[in-house]
Every structure is written in structure tokens, then in C-alpha cells.
N, C-alpha and C. Protein backbone atom coordinates (compact mmCIF):
# COMPACT_ATOMS: atom_id res chain seq x y z
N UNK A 1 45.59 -15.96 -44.27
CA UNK A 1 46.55 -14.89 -44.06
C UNK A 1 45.84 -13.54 -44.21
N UNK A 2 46.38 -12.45 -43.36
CA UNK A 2 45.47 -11.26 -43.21
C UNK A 2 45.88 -10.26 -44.43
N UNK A 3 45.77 -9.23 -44.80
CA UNK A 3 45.98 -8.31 -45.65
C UNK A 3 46.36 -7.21 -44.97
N UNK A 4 47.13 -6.35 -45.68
CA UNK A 4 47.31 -4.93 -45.49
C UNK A 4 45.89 -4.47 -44.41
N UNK A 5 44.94 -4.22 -45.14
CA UNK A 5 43.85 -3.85 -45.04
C UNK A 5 43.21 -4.02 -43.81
N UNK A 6 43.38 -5.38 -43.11
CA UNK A 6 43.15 -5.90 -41.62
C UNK A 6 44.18 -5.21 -40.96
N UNK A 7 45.25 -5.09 -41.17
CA UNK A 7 46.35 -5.04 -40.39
C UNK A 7 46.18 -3.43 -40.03
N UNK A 8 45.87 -2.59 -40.62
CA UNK A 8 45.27 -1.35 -40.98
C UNK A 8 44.64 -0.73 -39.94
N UNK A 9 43.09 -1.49 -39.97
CA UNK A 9 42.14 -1.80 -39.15
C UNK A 9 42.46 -2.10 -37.95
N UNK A 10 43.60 -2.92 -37.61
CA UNK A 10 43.92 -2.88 -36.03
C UNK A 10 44.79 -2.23 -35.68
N UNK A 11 45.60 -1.24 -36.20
CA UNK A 11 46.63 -0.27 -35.61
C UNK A 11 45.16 1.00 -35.53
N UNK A 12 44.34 1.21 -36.16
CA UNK A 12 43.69 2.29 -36.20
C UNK A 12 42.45 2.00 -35.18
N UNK A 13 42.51 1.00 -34.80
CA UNK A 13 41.42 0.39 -33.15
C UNK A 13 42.18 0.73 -32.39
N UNK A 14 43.75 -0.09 -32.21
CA UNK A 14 44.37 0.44 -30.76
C UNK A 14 44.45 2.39 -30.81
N UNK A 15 44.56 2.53 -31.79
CA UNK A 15 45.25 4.09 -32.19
C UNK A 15 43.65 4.75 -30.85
N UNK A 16 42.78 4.52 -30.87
CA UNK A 16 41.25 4.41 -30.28
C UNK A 16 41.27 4.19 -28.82
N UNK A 17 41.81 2.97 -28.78
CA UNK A 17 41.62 2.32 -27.09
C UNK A 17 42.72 1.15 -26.99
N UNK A 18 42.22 0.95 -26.07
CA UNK A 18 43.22 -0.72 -25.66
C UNK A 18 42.43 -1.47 -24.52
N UNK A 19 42.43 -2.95 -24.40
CA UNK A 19 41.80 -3.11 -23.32
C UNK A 19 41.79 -3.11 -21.79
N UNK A 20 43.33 -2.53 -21.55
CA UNK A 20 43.32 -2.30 -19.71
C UNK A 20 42.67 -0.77 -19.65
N UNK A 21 42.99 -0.58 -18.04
CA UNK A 21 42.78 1.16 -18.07
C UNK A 21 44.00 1.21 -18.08
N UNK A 22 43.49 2.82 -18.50
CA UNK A 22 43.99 4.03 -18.71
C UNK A 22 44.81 4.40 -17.73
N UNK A 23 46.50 4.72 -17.51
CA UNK A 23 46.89 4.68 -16.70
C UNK A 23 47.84 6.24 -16.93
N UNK A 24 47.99 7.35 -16.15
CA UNK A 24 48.69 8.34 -16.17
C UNK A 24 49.93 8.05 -15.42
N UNK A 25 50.83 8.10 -16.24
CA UNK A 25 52.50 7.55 -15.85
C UNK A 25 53.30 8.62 -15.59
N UNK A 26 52.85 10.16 -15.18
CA UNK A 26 53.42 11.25 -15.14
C UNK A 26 54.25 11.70 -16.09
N UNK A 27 53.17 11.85 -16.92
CA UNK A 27 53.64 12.51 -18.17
C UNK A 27 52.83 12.07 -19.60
N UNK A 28 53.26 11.08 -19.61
CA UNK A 28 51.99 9.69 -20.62
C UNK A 28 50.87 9.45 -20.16
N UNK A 29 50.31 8.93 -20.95
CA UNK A 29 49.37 7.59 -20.39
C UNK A 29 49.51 6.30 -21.34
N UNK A 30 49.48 5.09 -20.59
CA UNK A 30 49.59 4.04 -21.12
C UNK A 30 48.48 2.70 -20.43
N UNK A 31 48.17 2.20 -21.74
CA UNK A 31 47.37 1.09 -21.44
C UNK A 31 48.16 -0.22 -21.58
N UNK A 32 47.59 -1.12 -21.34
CA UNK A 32 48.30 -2.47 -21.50
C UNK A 32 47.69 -2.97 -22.58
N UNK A 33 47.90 -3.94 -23.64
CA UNK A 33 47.43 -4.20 -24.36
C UNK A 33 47.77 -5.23 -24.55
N UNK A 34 48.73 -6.06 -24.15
CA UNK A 34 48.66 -7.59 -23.72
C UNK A 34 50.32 -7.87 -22.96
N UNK A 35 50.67 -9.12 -22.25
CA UNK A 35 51.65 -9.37 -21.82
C UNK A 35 51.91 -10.38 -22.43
N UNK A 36 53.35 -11.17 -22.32
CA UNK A 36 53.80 -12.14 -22.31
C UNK A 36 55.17 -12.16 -21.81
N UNK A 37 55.77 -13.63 -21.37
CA UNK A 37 57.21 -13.63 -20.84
C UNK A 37 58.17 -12.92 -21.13
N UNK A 38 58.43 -12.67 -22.53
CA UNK A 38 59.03 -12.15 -22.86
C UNK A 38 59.28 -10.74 -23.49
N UNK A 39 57.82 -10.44 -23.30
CA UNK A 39 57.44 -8.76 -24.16
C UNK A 39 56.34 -8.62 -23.76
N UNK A 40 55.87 -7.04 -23.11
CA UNK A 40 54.88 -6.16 -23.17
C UNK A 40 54.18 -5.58 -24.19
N UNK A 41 53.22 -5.46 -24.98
CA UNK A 41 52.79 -4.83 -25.73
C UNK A 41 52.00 -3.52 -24.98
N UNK A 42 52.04 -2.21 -25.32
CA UNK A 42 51.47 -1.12 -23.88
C UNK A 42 50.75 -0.27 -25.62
N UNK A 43 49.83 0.34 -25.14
CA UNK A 43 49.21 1.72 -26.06
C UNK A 43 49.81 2.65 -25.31
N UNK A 44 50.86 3.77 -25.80
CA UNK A 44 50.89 4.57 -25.20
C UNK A 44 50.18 6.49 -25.80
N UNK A 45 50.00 7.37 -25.02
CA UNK A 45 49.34 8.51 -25.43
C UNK A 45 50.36 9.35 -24.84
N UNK A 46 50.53 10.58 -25.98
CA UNK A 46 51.41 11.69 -25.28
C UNK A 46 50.24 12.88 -25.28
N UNK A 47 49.76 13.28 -24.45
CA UNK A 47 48.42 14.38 -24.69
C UNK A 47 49.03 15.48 -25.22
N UNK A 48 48.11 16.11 -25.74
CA UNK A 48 48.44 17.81 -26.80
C UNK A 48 49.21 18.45 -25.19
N UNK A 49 50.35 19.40 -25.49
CA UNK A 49 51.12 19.97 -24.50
C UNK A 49 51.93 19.14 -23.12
N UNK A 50 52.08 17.68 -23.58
CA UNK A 50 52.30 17.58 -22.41
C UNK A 50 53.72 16.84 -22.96
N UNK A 51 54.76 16.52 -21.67
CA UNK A 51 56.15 15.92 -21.94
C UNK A 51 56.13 14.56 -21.28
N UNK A 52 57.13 13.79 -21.56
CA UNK A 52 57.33 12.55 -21.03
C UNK A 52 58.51 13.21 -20.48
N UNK A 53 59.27 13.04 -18.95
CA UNK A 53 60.23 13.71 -18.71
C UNK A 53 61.81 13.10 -18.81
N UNK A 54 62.66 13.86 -19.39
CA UNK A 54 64.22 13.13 -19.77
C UNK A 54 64.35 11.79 -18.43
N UNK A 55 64.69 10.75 -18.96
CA UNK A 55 64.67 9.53 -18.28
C UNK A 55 65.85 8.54 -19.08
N UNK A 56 65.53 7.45 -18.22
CA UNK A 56 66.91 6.20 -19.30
C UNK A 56 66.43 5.29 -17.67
N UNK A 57 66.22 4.36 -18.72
CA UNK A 57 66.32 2.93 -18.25
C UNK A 57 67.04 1.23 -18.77
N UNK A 58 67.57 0.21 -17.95
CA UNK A 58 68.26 -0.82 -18.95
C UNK A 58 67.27 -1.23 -19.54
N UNK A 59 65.89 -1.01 -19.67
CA UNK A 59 64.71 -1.64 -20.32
C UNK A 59 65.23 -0.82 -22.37
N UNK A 60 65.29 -1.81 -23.17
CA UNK A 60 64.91 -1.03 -24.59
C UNK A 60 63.48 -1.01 -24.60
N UNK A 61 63.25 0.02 -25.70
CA UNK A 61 62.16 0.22 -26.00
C UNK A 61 61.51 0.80 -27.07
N UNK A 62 60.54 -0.11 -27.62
CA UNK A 62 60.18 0.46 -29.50
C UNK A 62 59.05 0.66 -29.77
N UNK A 63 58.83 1.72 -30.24
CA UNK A 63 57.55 2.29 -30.48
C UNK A 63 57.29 2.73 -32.03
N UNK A 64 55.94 2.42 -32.09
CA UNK A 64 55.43 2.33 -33.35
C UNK A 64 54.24 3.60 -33.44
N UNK A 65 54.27 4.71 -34.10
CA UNK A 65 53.31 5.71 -34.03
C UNK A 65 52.30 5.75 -34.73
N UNK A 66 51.17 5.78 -34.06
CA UNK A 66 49.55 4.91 -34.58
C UNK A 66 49.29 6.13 -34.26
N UNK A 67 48.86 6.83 -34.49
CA UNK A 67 48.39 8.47 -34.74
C UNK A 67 49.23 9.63 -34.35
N UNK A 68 48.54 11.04 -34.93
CA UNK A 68 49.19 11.91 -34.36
C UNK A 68 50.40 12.20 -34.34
N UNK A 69 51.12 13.10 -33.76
CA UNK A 69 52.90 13.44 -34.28
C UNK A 69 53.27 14.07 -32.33
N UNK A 70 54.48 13.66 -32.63
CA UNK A 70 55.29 14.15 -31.47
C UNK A 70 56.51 14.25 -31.47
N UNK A 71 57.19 14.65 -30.75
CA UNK A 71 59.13 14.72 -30.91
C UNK A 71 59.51 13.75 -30.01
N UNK A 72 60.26 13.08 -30.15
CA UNK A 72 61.29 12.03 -29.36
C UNK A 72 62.51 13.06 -29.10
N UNK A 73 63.19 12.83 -27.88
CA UNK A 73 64.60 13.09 -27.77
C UNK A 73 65.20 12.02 -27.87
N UNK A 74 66.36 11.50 -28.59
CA UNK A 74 66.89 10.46 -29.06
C UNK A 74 68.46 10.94 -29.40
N UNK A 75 69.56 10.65 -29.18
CA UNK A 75 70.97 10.65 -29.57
C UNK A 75 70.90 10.65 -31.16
N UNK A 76 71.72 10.89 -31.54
CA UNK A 76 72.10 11.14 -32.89
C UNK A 76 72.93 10.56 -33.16
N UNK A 77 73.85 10.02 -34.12
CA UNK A 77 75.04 8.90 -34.32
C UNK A 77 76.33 9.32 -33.65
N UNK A 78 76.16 10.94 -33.31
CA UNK A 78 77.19 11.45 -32.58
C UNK A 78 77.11 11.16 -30.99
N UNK A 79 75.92 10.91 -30.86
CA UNK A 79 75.51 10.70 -29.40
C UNK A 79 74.98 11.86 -28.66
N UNK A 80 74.68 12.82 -29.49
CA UNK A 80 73.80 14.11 -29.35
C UNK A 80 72.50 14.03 -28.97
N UNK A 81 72.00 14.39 -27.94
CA UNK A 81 70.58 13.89 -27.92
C UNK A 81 69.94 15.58 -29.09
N UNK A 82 68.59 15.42 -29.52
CA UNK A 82 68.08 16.35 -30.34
C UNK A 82 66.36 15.44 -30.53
N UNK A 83 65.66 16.94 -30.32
CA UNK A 83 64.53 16.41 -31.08
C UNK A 83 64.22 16.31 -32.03
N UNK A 84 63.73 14.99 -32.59
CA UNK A 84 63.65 14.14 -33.66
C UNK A 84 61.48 14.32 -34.05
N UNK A 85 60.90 15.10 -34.75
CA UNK A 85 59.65 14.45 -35.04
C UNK A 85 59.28 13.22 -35.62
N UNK A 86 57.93 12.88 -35.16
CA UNK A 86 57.57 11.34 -35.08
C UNK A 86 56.24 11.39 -35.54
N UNK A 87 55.86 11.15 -36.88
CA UNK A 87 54.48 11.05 -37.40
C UNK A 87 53.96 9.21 -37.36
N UNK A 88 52.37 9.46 -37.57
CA UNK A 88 52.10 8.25 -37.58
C UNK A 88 52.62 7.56 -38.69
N UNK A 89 53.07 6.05 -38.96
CA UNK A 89 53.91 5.27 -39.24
C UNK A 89 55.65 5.07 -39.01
N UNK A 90 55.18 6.31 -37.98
CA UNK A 90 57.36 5.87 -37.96
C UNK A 90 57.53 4.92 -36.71
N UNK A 91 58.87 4.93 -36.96
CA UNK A 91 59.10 3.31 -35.90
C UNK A 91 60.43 4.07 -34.94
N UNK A 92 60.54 3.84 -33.80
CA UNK A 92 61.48 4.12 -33.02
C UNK A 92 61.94 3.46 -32.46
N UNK A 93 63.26 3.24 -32.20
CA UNK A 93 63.91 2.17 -31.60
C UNK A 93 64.92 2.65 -30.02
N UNK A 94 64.26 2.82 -28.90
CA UNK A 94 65.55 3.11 -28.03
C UNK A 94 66.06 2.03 -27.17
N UNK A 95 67.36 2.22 -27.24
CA UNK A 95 67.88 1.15 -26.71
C UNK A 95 68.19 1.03 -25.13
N UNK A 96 68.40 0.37 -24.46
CA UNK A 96 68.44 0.16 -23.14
C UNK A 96 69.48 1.16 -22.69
N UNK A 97 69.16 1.94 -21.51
CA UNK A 97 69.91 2.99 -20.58
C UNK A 97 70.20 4.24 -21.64
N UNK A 98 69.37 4.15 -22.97
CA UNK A 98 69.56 5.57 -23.49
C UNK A 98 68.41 6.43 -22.85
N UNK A 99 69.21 7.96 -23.02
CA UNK A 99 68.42 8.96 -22.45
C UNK A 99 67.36 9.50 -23.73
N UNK A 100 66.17 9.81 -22.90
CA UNK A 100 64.80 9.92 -24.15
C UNK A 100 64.03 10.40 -23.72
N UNK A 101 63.62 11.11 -24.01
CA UNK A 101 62.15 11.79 -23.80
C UNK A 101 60.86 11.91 -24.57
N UNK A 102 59.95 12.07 -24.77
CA UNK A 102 58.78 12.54 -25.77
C UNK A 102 58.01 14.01 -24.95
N UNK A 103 57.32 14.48 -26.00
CA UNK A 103 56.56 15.70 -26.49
C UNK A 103 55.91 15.80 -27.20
N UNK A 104 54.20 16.65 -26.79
CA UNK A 104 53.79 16.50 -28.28
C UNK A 104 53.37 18.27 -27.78
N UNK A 105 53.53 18.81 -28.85
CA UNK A 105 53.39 20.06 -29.28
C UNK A 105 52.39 20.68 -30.18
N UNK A 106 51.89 19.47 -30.63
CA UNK A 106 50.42 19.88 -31.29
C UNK A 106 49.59 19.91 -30.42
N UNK A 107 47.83 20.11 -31.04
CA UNK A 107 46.96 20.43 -30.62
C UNK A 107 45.89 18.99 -30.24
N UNK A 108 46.74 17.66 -31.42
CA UNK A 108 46.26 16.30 -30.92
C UNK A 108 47.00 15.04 -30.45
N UNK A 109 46.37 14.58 -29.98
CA UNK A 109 47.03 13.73 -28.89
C UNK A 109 48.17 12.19 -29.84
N UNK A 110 49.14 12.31 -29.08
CA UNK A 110 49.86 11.28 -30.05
C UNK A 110 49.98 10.13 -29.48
N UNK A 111 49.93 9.17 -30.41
CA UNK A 111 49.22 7.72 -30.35
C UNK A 111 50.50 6.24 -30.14
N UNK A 112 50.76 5.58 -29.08
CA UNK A 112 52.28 5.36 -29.70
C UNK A 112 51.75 3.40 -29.55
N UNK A 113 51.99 2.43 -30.28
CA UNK A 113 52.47 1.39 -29.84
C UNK A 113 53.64 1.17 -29.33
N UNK A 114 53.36 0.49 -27.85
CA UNK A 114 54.99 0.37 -27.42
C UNK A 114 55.14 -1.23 -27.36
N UNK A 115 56.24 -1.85 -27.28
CA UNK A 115 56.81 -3.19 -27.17
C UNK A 115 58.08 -2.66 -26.29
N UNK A 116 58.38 -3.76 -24.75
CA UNK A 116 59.20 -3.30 -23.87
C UNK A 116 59.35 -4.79 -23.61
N UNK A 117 59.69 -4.31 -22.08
CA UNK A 117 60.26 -5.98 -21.54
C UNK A 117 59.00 -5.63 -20.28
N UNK A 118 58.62 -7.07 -19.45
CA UNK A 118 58.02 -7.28 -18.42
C UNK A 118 58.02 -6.49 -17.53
N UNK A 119 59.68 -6.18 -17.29
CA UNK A 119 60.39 -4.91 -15.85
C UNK A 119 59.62 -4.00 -15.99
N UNK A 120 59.41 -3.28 -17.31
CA UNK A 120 59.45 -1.83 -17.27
C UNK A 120 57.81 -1.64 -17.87
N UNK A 121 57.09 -2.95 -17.93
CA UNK A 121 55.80 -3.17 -18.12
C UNK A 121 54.88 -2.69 -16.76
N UNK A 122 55.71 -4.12 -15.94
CA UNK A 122 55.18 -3.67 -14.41
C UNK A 122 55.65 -2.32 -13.44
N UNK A 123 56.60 -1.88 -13.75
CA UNK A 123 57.09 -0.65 -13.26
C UNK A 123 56.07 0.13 -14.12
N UNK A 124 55.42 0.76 -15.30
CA UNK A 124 53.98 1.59 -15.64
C UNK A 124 53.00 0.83 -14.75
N UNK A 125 52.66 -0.48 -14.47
CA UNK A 125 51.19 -0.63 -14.09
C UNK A 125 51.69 -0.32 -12.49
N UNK A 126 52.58 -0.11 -11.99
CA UNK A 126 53.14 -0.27 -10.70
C UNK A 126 52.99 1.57 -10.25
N UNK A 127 53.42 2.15 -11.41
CA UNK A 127 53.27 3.72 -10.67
C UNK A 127 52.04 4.52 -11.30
N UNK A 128 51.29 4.05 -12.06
CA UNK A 128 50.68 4.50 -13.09
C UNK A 128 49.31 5.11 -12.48
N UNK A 129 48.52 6.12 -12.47
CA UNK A 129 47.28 6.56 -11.79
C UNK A 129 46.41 6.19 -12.60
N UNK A 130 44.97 5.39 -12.15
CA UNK A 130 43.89 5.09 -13.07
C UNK A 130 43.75 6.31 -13.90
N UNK A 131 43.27 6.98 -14.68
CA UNK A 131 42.45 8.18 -15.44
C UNK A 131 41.24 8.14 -15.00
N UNK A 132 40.79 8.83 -14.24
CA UNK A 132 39.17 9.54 -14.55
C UNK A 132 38.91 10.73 -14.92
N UNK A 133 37.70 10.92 -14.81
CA UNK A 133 37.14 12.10 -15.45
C UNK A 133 37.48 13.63 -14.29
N UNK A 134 37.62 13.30 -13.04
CA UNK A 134 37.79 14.17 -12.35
C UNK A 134 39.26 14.31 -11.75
N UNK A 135 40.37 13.75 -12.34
CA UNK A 135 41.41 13.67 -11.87
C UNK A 135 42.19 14.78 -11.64
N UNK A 136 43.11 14.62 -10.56
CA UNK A 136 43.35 16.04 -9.48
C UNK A 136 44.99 15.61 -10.11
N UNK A 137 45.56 16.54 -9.43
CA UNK A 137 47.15 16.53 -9.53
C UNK A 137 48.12 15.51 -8.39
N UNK A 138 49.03 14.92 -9.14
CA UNK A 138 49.48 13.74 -8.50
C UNK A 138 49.74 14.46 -6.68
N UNK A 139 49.16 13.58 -5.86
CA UNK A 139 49.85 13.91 -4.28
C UNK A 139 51.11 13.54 -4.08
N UNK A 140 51.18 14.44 -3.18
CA UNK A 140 53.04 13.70 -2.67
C UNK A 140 53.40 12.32 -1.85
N UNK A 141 52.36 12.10 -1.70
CA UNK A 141 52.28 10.28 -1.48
C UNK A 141 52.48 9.76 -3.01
N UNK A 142 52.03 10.20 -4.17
CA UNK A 142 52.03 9.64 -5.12
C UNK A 142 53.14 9.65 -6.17
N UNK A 143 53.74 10.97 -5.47
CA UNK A 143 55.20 11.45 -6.13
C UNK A 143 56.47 10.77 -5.56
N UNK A 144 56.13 10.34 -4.71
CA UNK A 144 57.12 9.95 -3.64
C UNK A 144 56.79 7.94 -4.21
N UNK A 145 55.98 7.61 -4.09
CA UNK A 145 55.66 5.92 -4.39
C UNK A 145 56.57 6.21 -5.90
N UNK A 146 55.87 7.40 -7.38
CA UNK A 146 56.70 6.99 -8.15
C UNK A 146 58.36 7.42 -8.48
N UNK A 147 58.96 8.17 -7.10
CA UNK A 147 60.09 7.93 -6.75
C UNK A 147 60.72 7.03 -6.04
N UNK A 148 59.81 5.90 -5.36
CA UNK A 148 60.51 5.23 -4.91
C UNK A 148 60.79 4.00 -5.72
N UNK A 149 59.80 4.09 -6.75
CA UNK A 149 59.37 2.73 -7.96
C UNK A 149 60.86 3.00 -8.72
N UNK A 150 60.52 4.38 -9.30
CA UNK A 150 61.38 4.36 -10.32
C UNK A 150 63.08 3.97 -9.57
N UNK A 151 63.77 4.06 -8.42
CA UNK A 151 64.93 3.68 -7.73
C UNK A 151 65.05 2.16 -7.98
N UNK A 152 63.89 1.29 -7.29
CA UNK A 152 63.43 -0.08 -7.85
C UNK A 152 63.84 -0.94 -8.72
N UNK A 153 63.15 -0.05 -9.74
CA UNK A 153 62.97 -0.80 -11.15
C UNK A 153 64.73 -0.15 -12.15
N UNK A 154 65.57 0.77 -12.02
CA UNK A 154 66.54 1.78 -12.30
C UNK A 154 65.57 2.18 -13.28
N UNK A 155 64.70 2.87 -13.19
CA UNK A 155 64.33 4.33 -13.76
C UNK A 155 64.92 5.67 -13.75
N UNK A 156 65.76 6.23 -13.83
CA UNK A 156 66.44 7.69 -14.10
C UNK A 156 66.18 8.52 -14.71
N UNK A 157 65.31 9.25 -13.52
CA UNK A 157 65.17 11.02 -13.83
C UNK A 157 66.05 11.57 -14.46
N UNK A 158 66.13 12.32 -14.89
CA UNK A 158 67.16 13.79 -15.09
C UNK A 158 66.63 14.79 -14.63
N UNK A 159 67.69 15.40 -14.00
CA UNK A 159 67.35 16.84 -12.66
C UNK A 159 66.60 17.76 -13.67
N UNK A 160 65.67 18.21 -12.81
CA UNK A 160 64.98 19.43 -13.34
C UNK A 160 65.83 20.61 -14.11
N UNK A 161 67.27 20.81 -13.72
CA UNK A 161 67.95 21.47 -14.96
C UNK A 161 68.21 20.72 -16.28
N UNK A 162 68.92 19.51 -16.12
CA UNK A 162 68.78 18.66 -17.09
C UNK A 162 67.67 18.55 -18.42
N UNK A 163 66.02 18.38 -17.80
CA UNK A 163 64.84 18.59 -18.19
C UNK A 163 64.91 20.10 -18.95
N UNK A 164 65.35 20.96 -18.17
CA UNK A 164 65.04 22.18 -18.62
C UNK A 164 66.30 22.41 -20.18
N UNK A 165 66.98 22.28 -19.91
CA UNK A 165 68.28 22.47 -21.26
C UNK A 165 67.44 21.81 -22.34
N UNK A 166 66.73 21.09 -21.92
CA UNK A 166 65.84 20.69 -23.56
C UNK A 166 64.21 21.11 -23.23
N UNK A 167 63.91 22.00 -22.89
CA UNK A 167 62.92 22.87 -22.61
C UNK A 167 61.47 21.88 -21.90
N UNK A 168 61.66 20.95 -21.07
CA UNK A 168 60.65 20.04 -20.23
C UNK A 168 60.63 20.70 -18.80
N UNK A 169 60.20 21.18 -18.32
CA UNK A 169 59.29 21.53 -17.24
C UNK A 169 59.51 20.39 -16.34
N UNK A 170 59.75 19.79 -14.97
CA UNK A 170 59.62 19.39 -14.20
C UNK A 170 60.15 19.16 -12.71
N UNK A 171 58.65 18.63 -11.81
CA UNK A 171 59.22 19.13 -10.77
C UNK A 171 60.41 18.20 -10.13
N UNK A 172 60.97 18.65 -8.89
CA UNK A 172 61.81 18.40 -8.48
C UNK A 172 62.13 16.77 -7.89
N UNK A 173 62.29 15.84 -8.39
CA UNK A 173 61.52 14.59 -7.59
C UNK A 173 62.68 14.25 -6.44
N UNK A 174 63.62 15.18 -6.37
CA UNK A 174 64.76 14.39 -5.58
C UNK A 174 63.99 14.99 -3.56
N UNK A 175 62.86 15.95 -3.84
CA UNK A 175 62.83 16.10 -2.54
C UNK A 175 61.56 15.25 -2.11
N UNK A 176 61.43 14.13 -2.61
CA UNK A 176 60.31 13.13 -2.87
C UNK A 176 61.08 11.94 -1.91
């Protein structure tokens, strides 16, 4: 049986890497870090300044924060959405077709374990851009594939005003 101490040691490896690539999900990046029938395991990264944009899918989804800090948008018991900060060891739980977002507002990059379902596994490896070192800004072939994914899979945007009432930046995908 393993110890604290191992267990430690491997949240603070993935917190590092994972073994698929590196995939930019417009907005995130997420790696795969293993599959099975019934659950995805993904590394996900929120980079310093950047947003995950207001969304909701029937996929739940729980994340475990292996470095770094960021804000979740998450409902409140009132059903308020509000940003919530998220340091490493907290656990998040969203549930299927809630509306959510992430942010990180610091200066380092935040680190997330995710656990999902298969759907919304292959819907990231399905719209997701490799990462390289010279990477350009998504094309409108590429904006348009991950508007047509996200229809697909029920991925739901929220309109760029929507985005904006909780201060996220984004562009317009409905002329995609």
C-alpha cells in the first residue's frame, strides 16, 4: 500500500506533464492522461491571464487543483454564478449542464486534474490544437471546426455579452 508521500509525488509529476500532447482547447490546455469506459482522466492548464470561456455541458466534471490558483465560475446554493478562488488542493465538483468558467489571474500557470466522461474527453482531443513553440492564433477554419464540434458534442457557448457580464473577453463564435 502506497503512502501519503507517493501519492504526493504523483500529483506533483502530473502538476509537471502528462503523457499525451499538449492540446490548446481555446482557452485551456489539456493533456490526456489516461482513458477508460467509463472516465477520462485529462491534466488540465489555465495559463497566467488567460480564461476558459462561460460554457455548460451534460458532461459533469471534477477537478482537482495540482498547482497554482485560479477562479472557477460556479453557482452558489442560490444558483448565482460568482467567482469562487481555487488553490492547489481544492476539489471542484461541476455538475452536468452547469454554467462554468475558469481564470487565472496570476502571474503562474494553474494546474488542474480533471476526471470527465469519454463525450467530453473526445470532444477536447477532437477540437484541441497540438501546442508548439511557434503557435499562431486559431484560423477560422479552426474556429469554425470548434464550432461545429462543440453543436455535436452540446457544448454551449455563452454570447460574448454573456462572457463579458463576468468580465471574459470573447470572440464572437456565432459568425463561425
Amino acid at each position: 500500500m502506497s503512502d501519503a508521500t507517493d501519492h504526493s509525488a504523483i500529483f506533483a509529476a502530473l502538476a509537471d506533464s502528462a503523457p499525451g500532447p499538449l492540446l490548446d482547447c481555446f482557452g485551456g490546455l489539456v493533456q490526456i492522461v489516461s482513458r477508460a469506459p467509463e472516465f477520462w482522466v485529462l491534466r488540465g492548464v489555465v495559463p497566467p491571464g488567460s480564461s476558459v470561456p462561460l460554457h455548460h455541458h451534460a458532461d459533469a466534471e471534477d477537478f482537482l487543483i495540482l498547482s497554482g490558483t485560479q477562479q472557477v465560475l460556479v453557482a452558489d446554493d442560490d444558483g448565482v454564478l460568482s467567482w469562487r478562488d481555487a488553490h492547489a488542493g481544492d476539489y471542484i465538483r461541476v455538475p452536468g449542464r452547469a454554467w462554468h468558467s475558469h481564470r487565472n489571474v496570476t502571474d503562474e500557470p494553474a494546474v488542474d486534474l480533471i476526471v470527465t466522461t469519454p463525450r467530453l474527453g473526445r470532444f477536447f482531443e477532437e477540437t484541441g490544437r497540438p501546442v508548439t513553440d511557434d503557435m499562431a492564433p486559431p484560423t477560422a477554419e479552426e474556429i469554425a471546426n470548434f464550432v461545429a464540434k462543440s453543436h455535436e458534442y452540446g457544448y454551449v457557448l455563452a454570447s460574448p455579452e454573456e462572457n463579458a457580464a463576468y468580465g471574459i473577453e470573447v470572440p464572437d463564435f456565432s459568425s463561425f
